[in-house]
Protein backbone atom coordinates (compact mmCIF):
# COMPACT_ATOMS: atom_id res chain seq x y z
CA UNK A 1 87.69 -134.71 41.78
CA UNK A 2 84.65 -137.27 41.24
CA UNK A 3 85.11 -138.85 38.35
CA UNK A 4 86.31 -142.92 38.42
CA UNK A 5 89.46 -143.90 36.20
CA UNK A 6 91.25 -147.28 35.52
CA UNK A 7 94.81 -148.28 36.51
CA UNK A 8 97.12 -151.32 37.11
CA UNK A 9 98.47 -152.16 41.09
CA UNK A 10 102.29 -151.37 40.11
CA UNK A 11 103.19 -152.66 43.79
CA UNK A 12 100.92 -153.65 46.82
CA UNK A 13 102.83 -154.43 49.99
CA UNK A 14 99.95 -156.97 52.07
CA UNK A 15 102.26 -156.60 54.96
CA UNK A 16 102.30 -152.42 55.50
CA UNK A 17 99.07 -151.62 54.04
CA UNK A 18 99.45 -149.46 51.07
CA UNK A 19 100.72 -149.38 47.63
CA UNK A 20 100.81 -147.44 44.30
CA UNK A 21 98.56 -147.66 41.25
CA UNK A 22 99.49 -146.55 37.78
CA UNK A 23 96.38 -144.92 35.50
CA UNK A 24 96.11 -145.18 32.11
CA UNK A 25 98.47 -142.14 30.90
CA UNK A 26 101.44 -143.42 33.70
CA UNK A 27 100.46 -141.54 36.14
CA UNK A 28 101.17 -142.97 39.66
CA UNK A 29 98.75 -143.13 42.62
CA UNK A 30 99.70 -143.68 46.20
CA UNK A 31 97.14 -145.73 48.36
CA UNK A 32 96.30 -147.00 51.37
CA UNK A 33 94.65 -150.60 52.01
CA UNK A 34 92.05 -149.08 53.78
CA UNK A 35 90.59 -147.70 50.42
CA UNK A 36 90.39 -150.63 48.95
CA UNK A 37 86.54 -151.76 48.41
CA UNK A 38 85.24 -155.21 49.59
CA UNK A 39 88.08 -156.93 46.97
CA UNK A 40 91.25 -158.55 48.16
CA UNK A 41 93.95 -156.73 45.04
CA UNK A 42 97.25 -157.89 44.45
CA UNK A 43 100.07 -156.17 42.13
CA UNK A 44 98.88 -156.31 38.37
CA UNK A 45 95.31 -156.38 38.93
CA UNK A 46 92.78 -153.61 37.19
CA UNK A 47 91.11 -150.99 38.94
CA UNK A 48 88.33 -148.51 39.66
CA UNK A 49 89.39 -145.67 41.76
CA UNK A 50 88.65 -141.87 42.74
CA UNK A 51 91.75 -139.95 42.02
CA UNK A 52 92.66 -137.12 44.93
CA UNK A 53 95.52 -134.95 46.07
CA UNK A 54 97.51 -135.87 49.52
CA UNK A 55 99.65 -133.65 51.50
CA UNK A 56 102.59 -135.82 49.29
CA UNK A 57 100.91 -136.03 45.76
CA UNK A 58 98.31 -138.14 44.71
CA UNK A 59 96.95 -140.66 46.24
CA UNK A 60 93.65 -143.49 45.02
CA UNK A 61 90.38 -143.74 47.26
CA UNK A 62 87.61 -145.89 46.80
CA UNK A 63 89.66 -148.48 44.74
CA UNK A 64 87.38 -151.39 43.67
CA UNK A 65 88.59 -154.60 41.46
CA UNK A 66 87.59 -155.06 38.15
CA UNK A 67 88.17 -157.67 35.73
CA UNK A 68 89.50 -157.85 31.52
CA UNK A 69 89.56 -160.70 29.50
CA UNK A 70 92.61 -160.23 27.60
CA UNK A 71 93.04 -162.04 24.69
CA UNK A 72 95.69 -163.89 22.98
CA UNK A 73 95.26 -162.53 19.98
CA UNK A 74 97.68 -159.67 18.77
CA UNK A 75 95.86 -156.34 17.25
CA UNK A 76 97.83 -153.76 15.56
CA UNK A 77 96.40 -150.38 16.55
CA UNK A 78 94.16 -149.89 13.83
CA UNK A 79 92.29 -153.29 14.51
CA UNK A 80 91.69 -153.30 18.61
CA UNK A 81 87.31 -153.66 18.65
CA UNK A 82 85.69 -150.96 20.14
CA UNK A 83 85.02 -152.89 23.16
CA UNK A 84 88.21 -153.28 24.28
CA UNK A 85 90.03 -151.15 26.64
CA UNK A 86 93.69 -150.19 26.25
CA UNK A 87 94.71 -151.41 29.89
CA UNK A 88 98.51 -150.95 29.74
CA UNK A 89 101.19 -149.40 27.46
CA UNK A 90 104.89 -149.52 26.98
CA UNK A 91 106.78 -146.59 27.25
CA UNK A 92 109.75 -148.57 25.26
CA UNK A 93 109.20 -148.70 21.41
CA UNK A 94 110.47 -151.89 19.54
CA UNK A 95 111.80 -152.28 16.31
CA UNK A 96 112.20 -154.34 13.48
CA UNK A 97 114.21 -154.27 9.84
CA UNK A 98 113.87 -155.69 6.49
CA UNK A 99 114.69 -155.94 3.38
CA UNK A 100 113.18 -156.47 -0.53
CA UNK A 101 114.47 -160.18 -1.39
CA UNK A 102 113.14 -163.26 -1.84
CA UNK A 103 110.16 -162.84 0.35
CA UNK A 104 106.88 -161.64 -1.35
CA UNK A 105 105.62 -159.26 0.75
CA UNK A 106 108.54 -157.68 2.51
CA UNK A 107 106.72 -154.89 3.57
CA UNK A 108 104.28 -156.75 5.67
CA UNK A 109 105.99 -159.68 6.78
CA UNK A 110 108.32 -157.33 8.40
CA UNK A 111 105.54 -155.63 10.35
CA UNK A 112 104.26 -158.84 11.51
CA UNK A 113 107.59 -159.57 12.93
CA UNK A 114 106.54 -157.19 15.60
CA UNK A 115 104.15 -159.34 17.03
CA UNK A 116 107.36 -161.77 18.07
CA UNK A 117 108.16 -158.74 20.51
CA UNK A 118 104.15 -158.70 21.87
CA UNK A 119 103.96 -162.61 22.32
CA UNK A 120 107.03 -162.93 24.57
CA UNK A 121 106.56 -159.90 27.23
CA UNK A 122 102.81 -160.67 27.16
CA UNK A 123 101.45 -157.84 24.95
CA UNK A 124 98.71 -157.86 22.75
CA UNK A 125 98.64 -154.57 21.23
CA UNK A 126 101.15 -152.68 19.09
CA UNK A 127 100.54 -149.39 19.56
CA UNK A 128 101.63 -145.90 17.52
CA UNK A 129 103.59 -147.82 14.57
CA UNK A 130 105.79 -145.71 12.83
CA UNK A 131 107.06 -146.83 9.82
CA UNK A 132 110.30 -146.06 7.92
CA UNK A 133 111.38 -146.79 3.99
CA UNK A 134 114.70 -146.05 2.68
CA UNK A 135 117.33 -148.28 0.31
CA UNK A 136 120.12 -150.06 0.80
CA UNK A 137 122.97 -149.94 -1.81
CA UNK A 138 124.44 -153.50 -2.99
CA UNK A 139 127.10 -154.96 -5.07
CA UNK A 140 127.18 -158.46 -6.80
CA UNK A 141 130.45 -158.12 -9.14
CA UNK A 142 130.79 -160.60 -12.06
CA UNK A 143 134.51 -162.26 -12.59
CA UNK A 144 135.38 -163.24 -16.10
CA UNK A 145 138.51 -165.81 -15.87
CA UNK A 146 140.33 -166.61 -19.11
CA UNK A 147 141.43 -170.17 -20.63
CA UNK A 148 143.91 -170.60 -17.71
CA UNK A 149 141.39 -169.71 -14.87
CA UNK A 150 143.10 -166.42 -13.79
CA UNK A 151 141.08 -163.44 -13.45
CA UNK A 152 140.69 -161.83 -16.86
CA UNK A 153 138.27 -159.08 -15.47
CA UNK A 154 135.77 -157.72 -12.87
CA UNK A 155 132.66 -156.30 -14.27
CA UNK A 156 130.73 -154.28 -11.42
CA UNK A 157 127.29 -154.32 -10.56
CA UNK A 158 125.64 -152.44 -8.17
CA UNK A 159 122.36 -152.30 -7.33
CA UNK A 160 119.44 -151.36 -4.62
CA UNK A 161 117.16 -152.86 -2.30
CA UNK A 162 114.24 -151.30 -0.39
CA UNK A 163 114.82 -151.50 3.16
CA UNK A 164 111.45 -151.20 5.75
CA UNK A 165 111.67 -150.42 9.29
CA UNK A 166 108.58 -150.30 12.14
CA UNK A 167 109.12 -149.29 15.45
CA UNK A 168 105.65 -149.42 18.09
CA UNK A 169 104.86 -149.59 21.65
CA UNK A 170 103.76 -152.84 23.15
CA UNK A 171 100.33 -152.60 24.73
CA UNK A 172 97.80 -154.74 26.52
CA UNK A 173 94.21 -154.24 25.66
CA UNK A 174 91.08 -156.34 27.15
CA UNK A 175 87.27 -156.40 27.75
CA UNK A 176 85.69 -155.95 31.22
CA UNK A 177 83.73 -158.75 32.27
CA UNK A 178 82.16 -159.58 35.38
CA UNK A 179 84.39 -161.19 38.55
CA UNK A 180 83.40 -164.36 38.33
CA UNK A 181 85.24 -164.67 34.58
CA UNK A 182 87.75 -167.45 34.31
CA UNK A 183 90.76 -166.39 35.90
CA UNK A 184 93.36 -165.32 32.91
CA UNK A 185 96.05 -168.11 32.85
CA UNK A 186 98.88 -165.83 31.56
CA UNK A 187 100.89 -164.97 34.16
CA UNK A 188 103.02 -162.56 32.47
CA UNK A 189 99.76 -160.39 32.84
CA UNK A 190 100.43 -159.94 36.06
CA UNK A 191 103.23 -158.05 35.82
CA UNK A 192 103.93 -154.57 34.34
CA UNK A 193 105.07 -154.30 30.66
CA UNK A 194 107.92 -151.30 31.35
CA UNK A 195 109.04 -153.78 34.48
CA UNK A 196 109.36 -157.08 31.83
CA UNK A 197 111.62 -154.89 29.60
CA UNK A 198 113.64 -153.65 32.12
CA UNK A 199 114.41 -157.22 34.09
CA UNK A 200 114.89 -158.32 30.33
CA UNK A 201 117.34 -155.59 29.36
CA UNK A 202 119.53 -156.18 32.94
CA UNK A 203 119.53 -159.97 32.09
CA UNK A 204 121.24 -159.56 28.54
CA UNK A 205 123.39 -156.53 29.69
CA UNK A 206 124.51 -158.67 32.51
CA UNK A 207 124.94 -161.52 30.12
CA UNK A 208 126.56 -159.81 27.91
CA UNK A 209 129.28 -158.36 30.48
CA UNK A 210 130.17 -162.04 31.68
CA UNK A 211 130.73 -163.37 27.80
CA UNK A 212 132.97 -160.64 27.34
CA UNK A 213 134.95 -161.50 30.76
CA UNK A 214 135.06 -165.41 29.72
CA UNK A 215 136.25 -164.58 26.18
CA UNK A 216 139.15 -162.37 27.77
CA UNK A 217 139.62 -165.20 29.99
CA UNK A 218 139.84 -167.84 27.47
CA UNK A 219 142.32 -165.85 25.06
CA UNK A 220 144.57 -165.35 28.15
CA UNK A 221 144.17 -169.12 28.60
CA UNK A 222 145.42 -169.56 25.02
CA UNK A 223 147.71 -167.29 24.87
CA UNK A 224 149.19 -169.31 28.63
CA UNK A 225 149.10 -172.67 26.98
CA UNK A 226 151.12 -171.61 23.63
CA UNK A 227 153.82 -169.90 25.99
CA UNK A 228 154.25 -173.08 28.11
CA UNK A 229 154.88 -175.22 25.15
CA UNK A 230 157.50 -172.85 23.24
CA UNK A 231 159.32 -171.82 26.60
CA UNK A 232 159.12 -174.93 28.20
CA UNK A 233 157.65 -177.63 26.04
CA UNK A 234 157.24 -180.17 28.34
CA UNK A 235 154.18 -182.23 29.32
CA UNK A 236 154.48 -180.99 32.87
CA UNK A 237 153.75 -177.77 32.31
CA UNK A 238 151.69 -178.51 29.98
CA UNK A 239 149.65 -180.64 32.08
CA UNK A 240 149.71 -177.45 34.34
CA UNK A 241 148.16 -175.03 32.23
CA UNK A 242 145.18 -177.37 31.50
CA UNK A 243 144.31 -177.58 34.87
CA UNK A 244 144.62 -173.96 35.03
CA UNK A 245 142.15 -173.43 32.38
CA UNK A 246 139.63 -176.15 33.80
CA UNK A 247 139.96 -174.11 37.51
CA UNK A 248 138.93 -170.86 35.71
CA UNK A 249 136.09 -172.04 33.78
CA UNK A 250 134.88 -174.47 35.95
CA UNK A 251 135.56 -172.33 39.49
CA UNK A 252 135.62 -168.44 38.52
CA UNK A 253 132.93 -168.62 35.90
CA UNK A 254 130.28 -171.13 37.49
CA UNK A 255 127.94 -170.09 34.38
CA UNK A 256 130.61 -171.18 31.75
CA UNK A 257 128.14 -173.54 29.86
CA UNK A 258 124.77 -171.28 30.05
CA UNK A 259 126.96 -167.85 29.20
CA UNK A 260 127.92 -170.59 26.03
């Protein structure tokens, strides 16, 4: 194999010499740090490299740095230049829904709503956009009252909207320049696309899991304070079960205010 392809540093471990490079179509590359070409890498850069078959799979030699500017700038597919590479891709597809109202345009605005999802995992390409029309069925009933302002009858009226739905994969896309270039401020750059979704995913699963704790917690909290005043309606006890409560959310559920 002598031919040179591109690739991102998924991982690089400074301290026990190797680490693994993903090329363009996800495939991933063992290497070793003494492959590495007159270039200090780190995980996220772009690469050069010679792909090659170990006794273990495949594995990168003669890795050498190279630089993108990637711009800030969001492309759908169809509008990338020709001079820019496609550096990284998403294997996650996004997708966003509208529907025929008010807003002139519909159709569009709701594909540019994509670009939200590109902006905040540091994307800047929205790649194989797939795009879905169907209607939604809706009902806006008229009520006719008589002289006395009861109901004198219901007239139904139902009608239909035009519903759009994309779906893409996020992308990042740049142009090689030489390694002097300014060094790309965007941090988020740095780190793999599939990696951003997935620590983003755990968050709001794991979010979601502790809201639905603290709202069982609170409705047993409720449910403890309405029993102490119609068993024992006193203002000890009731003093008691508020300090309860404040021990559970303030103790057991540290995150009570940011889970809010």
């Amino acid at each position: 194999m002598g031919e040179v392809i591109s690739g991102s540093v998924k991982k690089f471990f400074l301290d026990k010499g190797f680490g693994f490079i993903t090329d363009d179509d996800g495939v991933e590359y063992f290497f070793h740090k003494n492959d590495i070409l007159n270039a200090k890498i780190a995980s996220g850069d772009f690469v050069l490299f010679k792909p090659s078959v170990g006794p273990k799979g495949s594995i990168a030699k003669q890795i050498s740095l190279v630089s993108f500017e990637i711009p800030s700038k969001i492309f759908f597919e169809n509008e990338i230049p020709r001079e820019y590479k496609i550096l990284e891709r998403s294997s996650y597809r996004f997708s966003i829904f509208g529907v025929d109202g008010r807003i002139i345009g519909c159709k569009n605005s709701t594909k540019n709503r994509l670009k939200i999802y590109a902006e905040a995992f540091g994307a800047n390409a929205l790649l194989n956009i797939q795009y879905n029309k169907g209607q939604e069925e809706r009902t806006n009933d008229t009520i006719i009252y008589d002289e006395d302002g009861d109901i004198n009858c219901i007239i139904p009226n139902t009608y239909y909207v035009n519903t759009h739905l994309f779906s893409a994969n996020l992308a990042r896309v740049g142009k090689k320049v030489s390694s002097e270039a300014k060094k790309d401020p965007n941090l988020l750059h740095k780190i793999p696309l599939d990696t951003l979704i997935e620590e983003s995913k755990k968050y709001l699963d794991e979010k979601s899991g502790y809201a639905l704790i603290r709202s069982a917690a609170l409705f047993a909290i409720i449910v403890l304070l309405f029993n102490s005043l119609l068993v024992a309606p006193s203002a000890l006890i009731f003093i008691i079960s508020l300090v309860i409560a404040f021990f559970v959310t303030r103790f057991i559920f540290p995150n009570f205010k940011a889970l809010a």
